[in-house]
C-alpha atoms as a PDB file:
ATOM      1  CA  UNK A   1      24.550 -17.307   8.527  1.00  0.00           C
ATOM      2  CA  UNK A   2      22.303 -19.451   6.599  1.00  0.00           C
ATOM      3  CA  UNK A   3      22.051 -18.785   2.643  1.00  0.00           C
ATOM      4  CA  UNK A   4      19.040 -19.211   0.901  1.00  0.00           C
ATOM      5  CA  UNK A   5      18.249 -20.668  -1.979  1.00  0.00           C
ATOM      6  CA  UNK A   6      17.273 -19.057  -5.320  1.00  0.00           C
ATOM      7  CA  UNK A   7      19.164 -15.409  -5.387  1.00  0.00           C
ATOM      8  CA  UNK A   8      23.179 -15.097  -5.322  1.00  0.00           C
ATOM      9  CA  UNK A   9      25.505 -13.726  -2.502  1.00  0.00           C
ATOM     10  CA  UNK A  10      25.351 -10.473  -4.387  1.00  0.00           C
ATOM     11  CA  UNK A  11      21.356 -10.143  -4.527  1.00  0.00           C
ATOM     12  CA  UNK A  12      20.997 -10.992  -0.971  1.00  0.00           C
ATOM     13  CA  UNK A  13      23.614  -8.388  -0.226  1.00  0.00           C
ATOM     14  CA  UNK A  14      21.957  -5.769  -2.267  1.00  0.00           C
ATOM     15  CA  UNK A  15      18.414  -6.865  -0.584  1.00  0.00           C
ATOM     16  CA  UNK A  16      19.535  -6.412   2.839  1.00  0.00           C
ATOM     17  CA  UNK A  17      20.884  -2.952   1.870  1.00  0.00           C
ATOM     18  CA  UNK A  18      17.646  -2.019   0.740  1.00  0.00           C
ATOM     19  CA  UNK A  19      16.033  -3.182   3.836  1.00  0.00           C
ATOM     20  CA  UNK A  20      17.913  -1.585   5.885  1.00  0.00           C
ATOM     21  CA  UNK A  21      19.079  -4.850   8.128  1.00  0.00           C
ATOM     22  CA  UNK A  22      21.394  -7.914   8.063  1.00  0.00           C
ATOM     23  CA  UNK A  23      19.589 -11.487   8.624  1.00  0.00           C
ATOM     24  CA  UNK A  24      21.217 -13.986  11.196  1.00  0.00           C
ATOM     25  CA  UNK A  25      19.135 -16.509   9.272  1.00  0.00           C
ATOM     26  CA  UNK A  26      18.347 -15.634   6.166  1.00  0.00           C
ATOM     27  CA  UNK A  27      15.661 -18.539   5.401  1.00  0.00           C
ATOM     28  CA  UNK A  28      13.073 -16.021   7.362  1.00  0.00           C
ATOM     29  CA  UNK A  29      13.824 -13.655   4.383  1.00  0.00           C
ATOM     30  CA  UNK A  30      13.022 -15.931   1.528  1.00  0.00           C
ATOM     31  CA  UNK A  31       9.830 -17.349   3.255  1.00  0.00           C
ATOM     32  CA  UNK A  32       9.019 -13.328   3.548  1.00  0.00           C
ATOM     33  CA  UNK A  33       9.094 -12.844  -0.419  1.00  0.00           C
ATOM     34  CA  UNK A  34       7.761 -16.519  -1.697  1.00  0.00           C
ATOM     35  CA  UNK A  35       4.189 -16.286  -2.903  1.00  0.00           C
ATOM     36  CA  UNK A  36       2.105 -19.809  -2.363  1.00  0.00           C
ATOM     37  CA  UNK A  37       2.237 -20.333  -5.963  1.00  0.00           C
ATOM     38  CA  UNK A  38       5.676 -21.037  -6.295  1.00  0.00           C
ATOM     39  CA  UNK A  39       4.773 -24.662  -5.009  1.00  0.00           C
ATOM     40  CA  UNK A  40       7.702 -24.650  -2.269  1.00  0.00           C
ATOM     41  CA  UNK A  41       7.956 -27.694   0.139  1.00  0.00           C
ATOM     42  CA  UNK A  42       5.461 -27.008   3.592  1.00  0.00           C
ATOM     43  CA  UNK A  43       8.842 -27.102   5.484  1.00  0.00           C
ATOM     44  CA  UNK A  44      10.035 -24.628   3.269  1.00  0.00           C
ATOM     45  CA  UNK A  45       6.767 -22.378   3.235  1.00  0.00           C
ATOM     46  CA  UNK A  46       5.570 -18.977   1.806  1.00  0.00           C
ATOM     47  CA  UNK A  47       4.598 -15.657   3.270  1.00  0.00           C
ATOM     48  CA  UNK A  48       1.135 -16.075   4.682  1.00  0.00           C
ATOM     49  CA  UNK A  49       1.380 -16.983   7.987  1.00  0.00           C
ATOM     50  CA  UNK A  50       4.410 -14.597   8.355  1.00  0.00           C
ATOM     51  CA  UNK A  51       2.352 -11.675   7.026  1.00  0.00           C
ATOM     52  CA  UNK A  52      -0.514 -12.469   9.723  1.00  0.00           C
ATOM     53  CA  UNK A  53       2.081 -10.959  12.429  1.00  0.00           C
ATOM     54  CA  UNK A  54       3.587  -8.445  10.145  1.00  0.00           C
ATOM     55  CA  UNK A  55       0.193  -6.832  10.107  1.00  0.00           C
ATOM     56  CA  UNK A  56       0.062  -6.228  13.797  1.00  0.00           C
ATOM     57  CA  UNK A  57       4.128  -5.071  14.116  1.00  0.00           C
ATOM     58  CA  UNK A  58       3.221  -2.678  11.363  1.00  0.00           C
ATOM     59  CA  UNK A  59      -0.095  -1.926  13.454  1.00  0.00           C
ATOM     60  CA  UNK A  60       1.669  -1.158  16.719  1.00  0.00           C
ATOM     61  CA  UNK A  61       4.610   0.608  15.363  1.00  0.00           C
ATOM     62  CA  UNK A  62       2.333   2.974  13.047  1.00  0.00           C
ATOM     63  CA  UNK A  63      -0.023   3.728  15.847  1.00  0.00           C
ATOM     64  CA  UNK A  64       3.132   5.038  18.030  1.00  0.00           C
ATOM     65  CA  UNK A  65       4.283   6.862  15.359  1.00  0.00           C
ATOM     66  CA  UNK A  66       1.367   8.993  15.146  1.00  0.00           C
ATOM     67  CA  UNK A  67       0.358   9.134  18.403  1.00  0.00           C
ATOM     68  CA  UNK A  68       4.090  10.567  18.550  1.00  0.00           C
ATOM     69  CA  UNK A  69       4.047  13.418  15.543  1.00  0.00           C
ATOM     70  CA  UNK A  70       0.309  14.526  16.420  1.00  0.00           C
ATOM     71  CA  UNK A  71       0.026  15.071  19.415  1.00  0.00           C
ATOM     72  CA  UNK A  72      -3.000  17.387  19.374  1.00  0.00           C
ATOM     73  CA  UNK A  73      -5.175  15.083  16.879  1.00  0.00           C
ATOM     74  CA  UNK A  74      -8.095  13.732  18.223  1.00  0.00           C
ATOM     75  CA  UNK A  75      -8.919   9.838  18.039  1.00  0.00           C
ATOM     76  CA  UNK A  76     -11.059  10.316  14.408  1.00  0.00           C
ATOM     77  CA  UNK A  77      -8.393  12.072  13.053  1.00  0.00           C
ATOM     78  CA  UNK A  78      -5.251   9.321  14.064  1.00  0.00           C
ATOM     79  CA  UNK A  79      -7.686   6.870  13.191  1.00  0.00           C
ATOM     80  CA  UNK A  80      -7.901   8.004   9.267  1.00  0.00           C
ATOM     81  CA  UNK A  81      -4.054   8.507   9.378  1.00  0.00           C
ATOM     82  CA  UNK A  82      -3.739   4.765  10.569  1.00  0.00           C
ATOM     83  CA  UNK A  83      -5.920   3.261   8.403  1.00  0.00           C
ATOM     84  CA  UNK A  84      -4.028   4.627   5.602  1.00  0.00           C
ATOM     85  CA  UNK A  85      -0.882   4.284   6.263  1.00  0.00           C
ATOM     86  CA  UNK A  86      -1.515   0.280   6.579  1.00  0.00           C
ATOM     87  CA  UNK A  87      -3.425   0.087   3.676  1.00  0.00           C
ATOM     88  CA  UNK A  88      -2.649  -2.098   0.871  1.00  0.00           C
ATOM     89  CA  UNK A  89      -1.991   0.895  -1.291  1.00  0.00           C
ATOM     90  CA  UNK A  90       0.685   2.327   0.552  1.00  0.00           C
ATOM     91  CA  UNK A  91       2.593  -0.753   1.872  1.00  0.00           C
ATOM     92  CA  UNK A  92       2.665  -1.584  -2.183  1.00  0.00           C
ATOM     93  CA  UNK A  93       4.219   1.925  -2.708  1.00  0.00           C
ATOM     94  CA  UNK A  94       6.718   0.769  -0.143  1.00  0.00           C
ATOM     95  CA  UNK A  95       7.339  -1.958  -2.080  1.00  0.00           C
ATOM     96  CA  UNK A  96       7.650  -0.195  -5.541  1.00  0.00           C
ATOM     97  CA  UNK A  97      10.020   2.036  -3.433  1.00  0.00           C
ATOM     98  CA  UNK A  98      11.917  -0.596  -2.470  1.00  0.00           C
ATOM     99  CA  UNK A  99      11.435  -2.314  -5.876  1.00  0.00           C
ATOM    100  CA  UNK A 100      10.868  -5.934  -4.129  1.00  0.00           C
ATOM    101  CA  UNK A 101       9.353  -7.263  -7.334  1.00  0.00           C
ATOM    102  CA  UNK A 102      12.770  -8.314  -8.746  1.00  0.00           C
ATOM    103  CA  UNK A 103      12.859 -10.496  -5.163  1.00  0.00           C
ATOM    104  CA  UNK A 104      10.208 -11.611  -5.050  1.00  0.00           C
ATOM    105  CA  UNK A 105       9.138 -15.627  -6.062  1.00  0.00           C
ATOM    106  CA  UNK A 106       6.254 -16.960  -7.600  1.00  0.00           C
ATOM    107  CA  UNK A 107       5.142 -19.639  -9.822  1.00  0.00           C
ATOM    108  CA  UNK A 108       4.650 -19.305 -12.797  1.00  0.00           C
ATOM    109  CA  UNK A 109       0.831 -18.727 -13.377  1.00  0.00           C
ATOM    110  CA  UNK A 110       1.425 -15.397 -11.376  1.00  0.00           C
ATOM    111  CA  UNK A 111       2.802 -12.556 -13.971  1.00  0.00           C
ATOM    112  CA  UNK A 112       3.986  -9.306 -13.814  1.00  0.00           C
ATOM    113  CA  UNK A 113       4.271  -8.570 -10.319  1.00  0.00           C
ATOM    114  CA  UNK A 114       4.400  -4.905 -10.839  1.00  0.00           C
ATOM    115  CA  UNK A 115       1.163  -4.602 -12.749  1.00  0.00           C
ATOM    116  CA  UNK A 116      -1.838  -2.962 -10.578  1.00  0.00           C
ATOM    117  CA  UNK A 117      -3.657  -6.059  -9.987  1.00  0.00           C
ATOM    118  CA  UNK A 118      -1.230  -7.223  -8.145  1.00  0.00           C
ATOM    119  CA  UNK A 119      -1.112  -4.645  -5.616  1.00  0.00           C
ATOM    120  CA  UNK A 120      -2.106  -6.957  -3.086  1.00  0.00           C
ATOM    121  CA  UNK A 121       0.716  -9.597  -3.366  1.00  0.00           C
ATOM    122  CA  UNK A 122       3.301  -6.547  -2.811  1.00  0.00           C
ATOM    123  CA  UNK A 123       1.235  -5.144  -0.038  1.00  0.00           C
ATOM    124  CA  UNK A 124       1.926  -8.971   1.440  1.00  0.00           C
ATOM    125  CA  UNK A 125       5.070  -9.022   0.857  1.00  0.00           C
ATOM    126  CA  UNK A 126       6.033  -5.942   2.450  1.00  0.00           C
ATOM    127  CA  UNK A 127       3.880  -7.347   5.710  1.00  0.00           C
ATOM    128  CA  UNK A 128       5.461 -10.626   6.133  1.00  0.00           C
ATOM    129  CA  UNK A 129       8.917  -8.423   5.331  1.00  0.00           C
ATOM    130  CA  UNK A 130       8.087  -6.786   8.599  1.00  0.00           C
ATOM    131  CA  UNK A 131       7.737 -10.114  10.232  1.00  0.00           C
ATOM    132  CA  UNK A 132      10.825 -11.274   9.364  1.00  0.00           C
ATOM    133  CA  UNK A 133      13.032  -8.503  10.713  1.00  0.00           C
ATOM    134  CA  UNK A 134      10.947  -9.508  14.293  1.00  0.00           C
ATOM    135  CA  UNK A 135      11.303 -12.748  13.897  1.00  0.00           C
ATOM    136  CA  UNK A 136      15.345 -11.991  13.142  1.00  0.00           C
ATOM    137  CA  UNK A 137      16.109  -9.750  15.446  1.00  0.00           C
ATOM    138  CA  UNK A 138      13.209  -8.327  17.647  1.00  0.00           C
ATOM    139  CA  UNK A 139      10.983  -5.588  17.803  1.00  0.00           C
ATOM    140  CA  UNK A 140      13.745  -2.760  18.194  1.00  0.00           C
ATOM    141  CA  UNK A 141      14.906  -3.683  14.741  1.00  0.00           C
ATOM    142  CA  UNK A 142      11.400  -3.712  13.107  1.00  0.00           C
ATOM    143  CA  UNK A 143      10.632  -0.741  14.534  1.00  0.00           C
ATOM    144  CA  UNK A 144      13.564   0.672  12.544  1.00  0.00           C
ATOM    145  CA  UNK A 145      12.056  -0.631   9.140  1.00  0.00           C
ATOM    146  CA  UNK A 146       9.046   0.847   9.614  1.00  0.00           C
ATOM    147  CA  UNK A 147      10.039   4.203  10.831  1.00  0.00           C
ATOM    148  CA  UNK A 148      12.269   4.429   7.801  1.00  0.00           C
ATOM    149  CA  UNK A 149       9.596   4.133   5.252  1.00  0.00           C
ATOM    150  CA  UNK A 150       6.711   5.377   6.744  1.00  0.00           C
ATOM    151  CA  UNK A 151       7.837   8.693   8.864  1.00  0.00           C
ATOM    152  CA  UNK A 152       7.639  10.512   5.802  1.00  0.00           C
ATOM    153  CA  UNK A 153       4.336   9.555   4.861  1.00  0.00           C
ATOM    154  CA  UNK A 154       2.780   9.972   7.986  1.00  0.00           C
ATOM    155  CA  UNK A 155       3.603  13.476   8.304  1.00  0.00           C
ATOM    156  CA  UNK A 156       1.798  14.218   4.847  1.00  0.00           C
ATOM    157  CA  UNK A 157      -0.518  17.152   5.098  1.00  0.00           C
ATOM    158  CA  UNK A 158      -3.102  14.856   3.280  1.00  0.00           C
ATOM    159  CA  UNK A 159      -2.947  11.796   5.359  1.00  0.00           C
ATOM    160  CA  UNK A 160      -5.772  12.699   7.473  1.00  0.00           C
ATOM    161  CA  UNK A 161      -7.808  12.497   4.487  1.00  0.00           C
ATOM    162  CA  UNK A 162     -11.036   9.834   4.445  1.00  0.00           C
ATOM    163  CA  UNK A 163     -11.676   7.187   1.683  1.00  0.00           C
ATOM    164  CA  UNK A 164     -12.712  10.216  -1.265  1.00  0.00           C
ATOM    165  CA  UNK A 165     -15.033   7.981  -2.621  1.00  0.00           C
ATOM    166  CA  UNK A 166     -16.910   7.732   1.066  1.00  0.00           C
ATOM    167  CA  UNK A 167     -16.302  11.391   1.703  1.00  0.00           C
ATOM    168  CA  UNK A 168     -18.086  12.091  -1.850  1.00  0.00           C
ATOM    169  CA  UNK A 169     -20.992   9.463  -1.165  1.00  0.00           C
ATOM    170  CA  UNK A 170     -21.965  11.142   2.310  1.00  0.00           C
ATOM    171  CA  UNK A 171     -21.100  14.977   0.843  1.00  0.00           C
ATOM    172  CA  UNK A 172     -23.387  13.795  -2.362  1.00  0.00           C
ATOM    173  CA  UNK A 173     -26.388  12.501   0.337  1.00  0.00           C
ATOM    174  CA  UNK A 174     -26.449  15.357   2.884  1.00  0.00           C
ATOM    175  CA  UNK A 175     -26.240  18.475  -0.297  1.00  0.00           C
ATOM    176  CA  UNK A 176     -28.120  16.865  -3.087  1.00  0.00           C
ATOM    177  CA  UNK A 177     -29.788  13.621  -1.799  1.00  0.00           C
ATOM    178  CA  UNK A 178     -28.409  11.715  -3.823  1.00  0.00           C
ATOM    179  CA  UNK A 179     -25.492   9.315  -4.941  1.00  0.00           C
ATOM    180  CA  UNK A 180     -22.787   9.683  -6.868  1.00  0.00           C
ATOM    181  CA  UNK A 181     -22.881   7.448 -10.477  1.00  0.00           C
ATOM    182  CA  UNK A 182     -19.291   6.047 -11.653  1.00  0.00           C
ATOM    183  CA  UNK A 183     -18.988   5.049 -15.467  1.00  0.00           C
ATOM    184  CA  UNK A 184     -15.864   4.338 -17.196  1.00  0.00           C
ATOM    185  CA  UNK A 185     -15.683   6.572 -20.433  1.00  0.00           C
ATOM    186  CA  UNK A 186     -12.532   4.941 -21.629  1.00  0.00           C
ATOM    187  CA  UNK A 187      -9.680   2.053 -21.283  1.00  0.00           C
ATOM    188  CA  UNK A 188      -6.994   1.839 -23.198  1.00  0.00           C
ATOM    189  CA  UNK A 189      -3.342   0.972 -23.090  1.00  0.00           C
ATOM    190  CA  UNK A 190      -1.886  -3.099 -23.483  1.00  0.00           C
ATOM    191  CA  UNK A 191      -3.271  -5.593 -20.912  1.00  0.00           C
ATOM    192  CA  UNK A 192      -0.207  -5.533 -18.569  1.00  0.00           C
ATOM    193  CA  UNK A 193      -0.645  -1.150 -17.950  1.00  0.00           C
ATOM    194  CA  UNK A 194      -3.861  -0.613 -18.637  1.00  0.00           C
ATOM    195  CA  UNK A 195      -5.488   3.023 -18.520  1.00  0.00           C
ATOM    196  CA  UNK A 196      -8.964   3.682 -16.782  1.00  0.00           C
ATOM    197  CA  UNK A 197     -10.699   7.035 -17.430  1.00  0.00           C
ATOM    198  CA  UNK A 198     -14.231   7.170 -15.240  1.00  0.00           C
ATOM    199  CA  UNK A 199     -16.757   9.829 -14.778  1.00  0.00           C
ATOM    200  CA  UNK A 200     -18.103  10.592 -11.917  1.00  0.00           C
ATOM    201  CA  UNK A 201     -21.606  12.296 -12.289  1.00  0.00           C
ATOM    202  CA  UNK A 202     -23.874  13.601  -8.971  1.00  0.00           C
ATOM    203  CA  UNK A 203     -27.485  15.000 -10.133  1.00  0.00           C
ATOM    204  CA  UNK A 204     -26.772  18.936  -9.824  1.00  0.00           C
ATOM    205  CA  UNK A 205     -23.240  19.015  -9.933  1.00  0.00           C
ATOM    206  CA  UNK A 206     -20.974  19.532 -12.844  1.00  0.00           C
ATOM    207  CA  UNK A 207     -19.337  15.996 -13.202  1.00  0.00           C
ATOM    208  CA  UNK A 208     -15.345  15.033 -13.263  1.00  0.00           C
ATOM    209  CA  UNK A 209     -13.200  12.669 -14.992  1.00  0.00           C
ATOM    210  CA  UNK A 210     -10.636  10.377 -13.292  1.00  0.00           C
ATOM    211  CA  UNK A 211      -7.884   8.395 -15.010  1.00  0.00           C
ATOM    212  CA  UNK A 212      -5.155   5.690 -13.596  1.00  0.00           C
ATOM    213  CA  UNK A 213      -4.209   2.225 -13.845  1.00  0.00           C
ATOM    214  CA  UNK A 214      -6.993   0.620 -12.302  1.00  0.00           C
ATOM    215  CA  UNK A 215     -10.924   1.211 -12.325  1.00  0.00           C
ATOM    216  CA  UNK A 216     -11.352   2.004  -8.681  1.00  0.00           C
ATOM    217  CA  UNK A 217      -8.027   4.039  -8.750  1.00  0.00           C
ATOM    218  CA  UNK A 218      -9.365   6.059 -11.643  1.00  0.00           C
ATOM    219  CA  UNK A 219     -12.963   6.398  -9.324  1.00  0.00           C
ATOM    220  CA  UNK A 220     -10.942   7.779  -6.565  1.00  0.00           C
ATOM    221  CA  UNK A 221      -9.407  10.158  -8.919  1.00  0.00           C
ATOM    222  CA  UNK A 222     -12.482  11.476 -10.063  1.00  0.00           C
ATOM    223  CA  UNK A 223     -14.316  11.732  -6.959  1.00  0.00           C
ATOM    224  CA  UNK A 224     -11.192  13.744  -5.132  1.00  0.00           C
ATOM    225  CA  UNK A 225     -11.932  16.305  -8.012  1.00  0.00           C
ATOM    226  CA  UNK A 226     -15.228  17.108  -7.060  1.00  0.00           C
ATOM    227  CA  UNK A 227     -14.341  17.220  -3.097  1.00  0.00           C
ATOM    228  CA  UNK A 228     -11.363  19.458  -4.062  1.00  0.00           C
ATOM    229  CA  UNK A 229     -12.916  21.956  -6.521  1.00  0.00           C
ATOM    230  CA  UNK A 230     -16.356  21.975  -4.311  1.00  0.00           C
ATOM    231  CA  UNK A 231     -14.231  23.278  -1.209  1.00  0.00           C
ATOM    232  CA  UNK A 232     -14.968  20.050   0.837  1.00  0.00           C
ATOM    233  CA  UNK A 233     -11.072  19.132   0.752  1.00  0.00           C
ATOM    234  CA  UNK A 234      -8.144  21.497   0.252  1.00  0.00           C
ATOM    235  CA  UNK A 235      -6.285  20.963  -2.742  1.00  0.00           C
ATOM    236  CA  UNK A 236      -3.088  19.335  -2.397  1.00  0.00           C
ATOM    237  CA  UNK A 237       0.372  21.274  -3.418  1.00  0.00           C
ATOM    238  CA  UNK A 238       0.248  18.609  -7.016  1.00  0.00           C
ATOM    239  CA  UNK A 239      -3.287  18.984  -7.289  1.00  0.00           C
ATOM    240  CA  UNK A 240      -4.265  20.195 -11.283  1.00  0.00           C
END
């Protein structure tokens, strides 16, 4: 077995207990968690090509998945599930789960890996993550990963739900022909956690407030109110 650069025997260990899965060659995992702007070698490469084909693993596995657990749902409703489940946002909260940030390698003009603008670069990660446990040791294997950290949130009673800023648009059109306005009423907290609070107004209906760590993530907030307390969605068991 190969051993990477960059991270001791120890981390690597630790890493490979969080993943679930023991690299033959471990170079496939460091390429997995190397951002392009840590300037490595083109032998030595980063993650993007690698999370190309982690998309569709993640893809095929998810879509068996569901197709397994609902097995009554019609194509619209899997289709929601699906595009949820591989959404940025939740392969990030796989990260997070997984805490990959401390892993991770970047250069150093990319900071704080955990802040919410960088959702994206741990949604990556966790892709080309998935490619390397193919590459390493099949599909089987892969399979594995994903069905350990995504089972659980597919079988969420909310994961059928659309985009709630699309389901509030189209709601806001058909009822009250009109569309809903989004204004942020506040920001505050220091640069690297920042707090958005938006409102969310619709001509005829009483308006709702949002607030999270990012603009649009505040916007979704707000508009899930509305859906929720105008009997469009059911609230969910946390709801306020």
């Amino acid at each position: 077995m190969k051993k990477a650069r960059g991270l001791g025997e120890e981390d690597w260990k630790q890493l490979e207990a969080v993943i679930g899965h023991s690299f033959a060659e471990r170079e496939r995992l460091q390429r997995a968690l190397t951002h392009a702007s840590a300037h490595v070698s083109k032998s030595r490469g980063d993650y993007e090509r690698m999370e190309f084909l982690g998309d569709r693993v993640l893809g095929l596995c998810v879509a068996e998945l569901l197709f397994s657990i609902y097995r009554n749902a019609t194509e619209g409703e899997l289709s929601v599930r699906f595009n949820q489940l591989v959404s940025a946002e939740t392969c990030a909260a796989v990260a997070d789960e997984m805490e990959l940030h401390r892993y991770i390698r970047t250069g150093a003009d990319v900071k704080a890996i955990t802040a919410s603008n960088m959702l994206n670069v741990r949604a990556d990660v966790v892709e080309s993550l998935i490619a390397a446990i193919y590459l390493d040791a099949g599909l089987e294997a892969a399979r594995g990963f994903i069905l350990r950290f995504w089972t659980a949130r597919a079988s969420r009673a909310d994961g059928a739900r659309r985009d709630a800023k699309t389901e509030l648009q189209e709601w806001a059109h058909a009822k009250h022909s009109a569309s809903p306005i989004y204004k942020v009423a506040e920001r505050s907290g220091p640069d690297h956690d920042p707090r958005f609070t938006v409102i969310v107004e619709i001509p005829g209906v009483k308006p709702e407030t949002g607030t999270d760590r990012s603009k649009r993530a505040a916007e979704q907030v707000a508009a899930t109110k509305i859906l929720e307390r105008e009997g469009i969605w059911a609230k969910t068991p946390d709801a306020n």
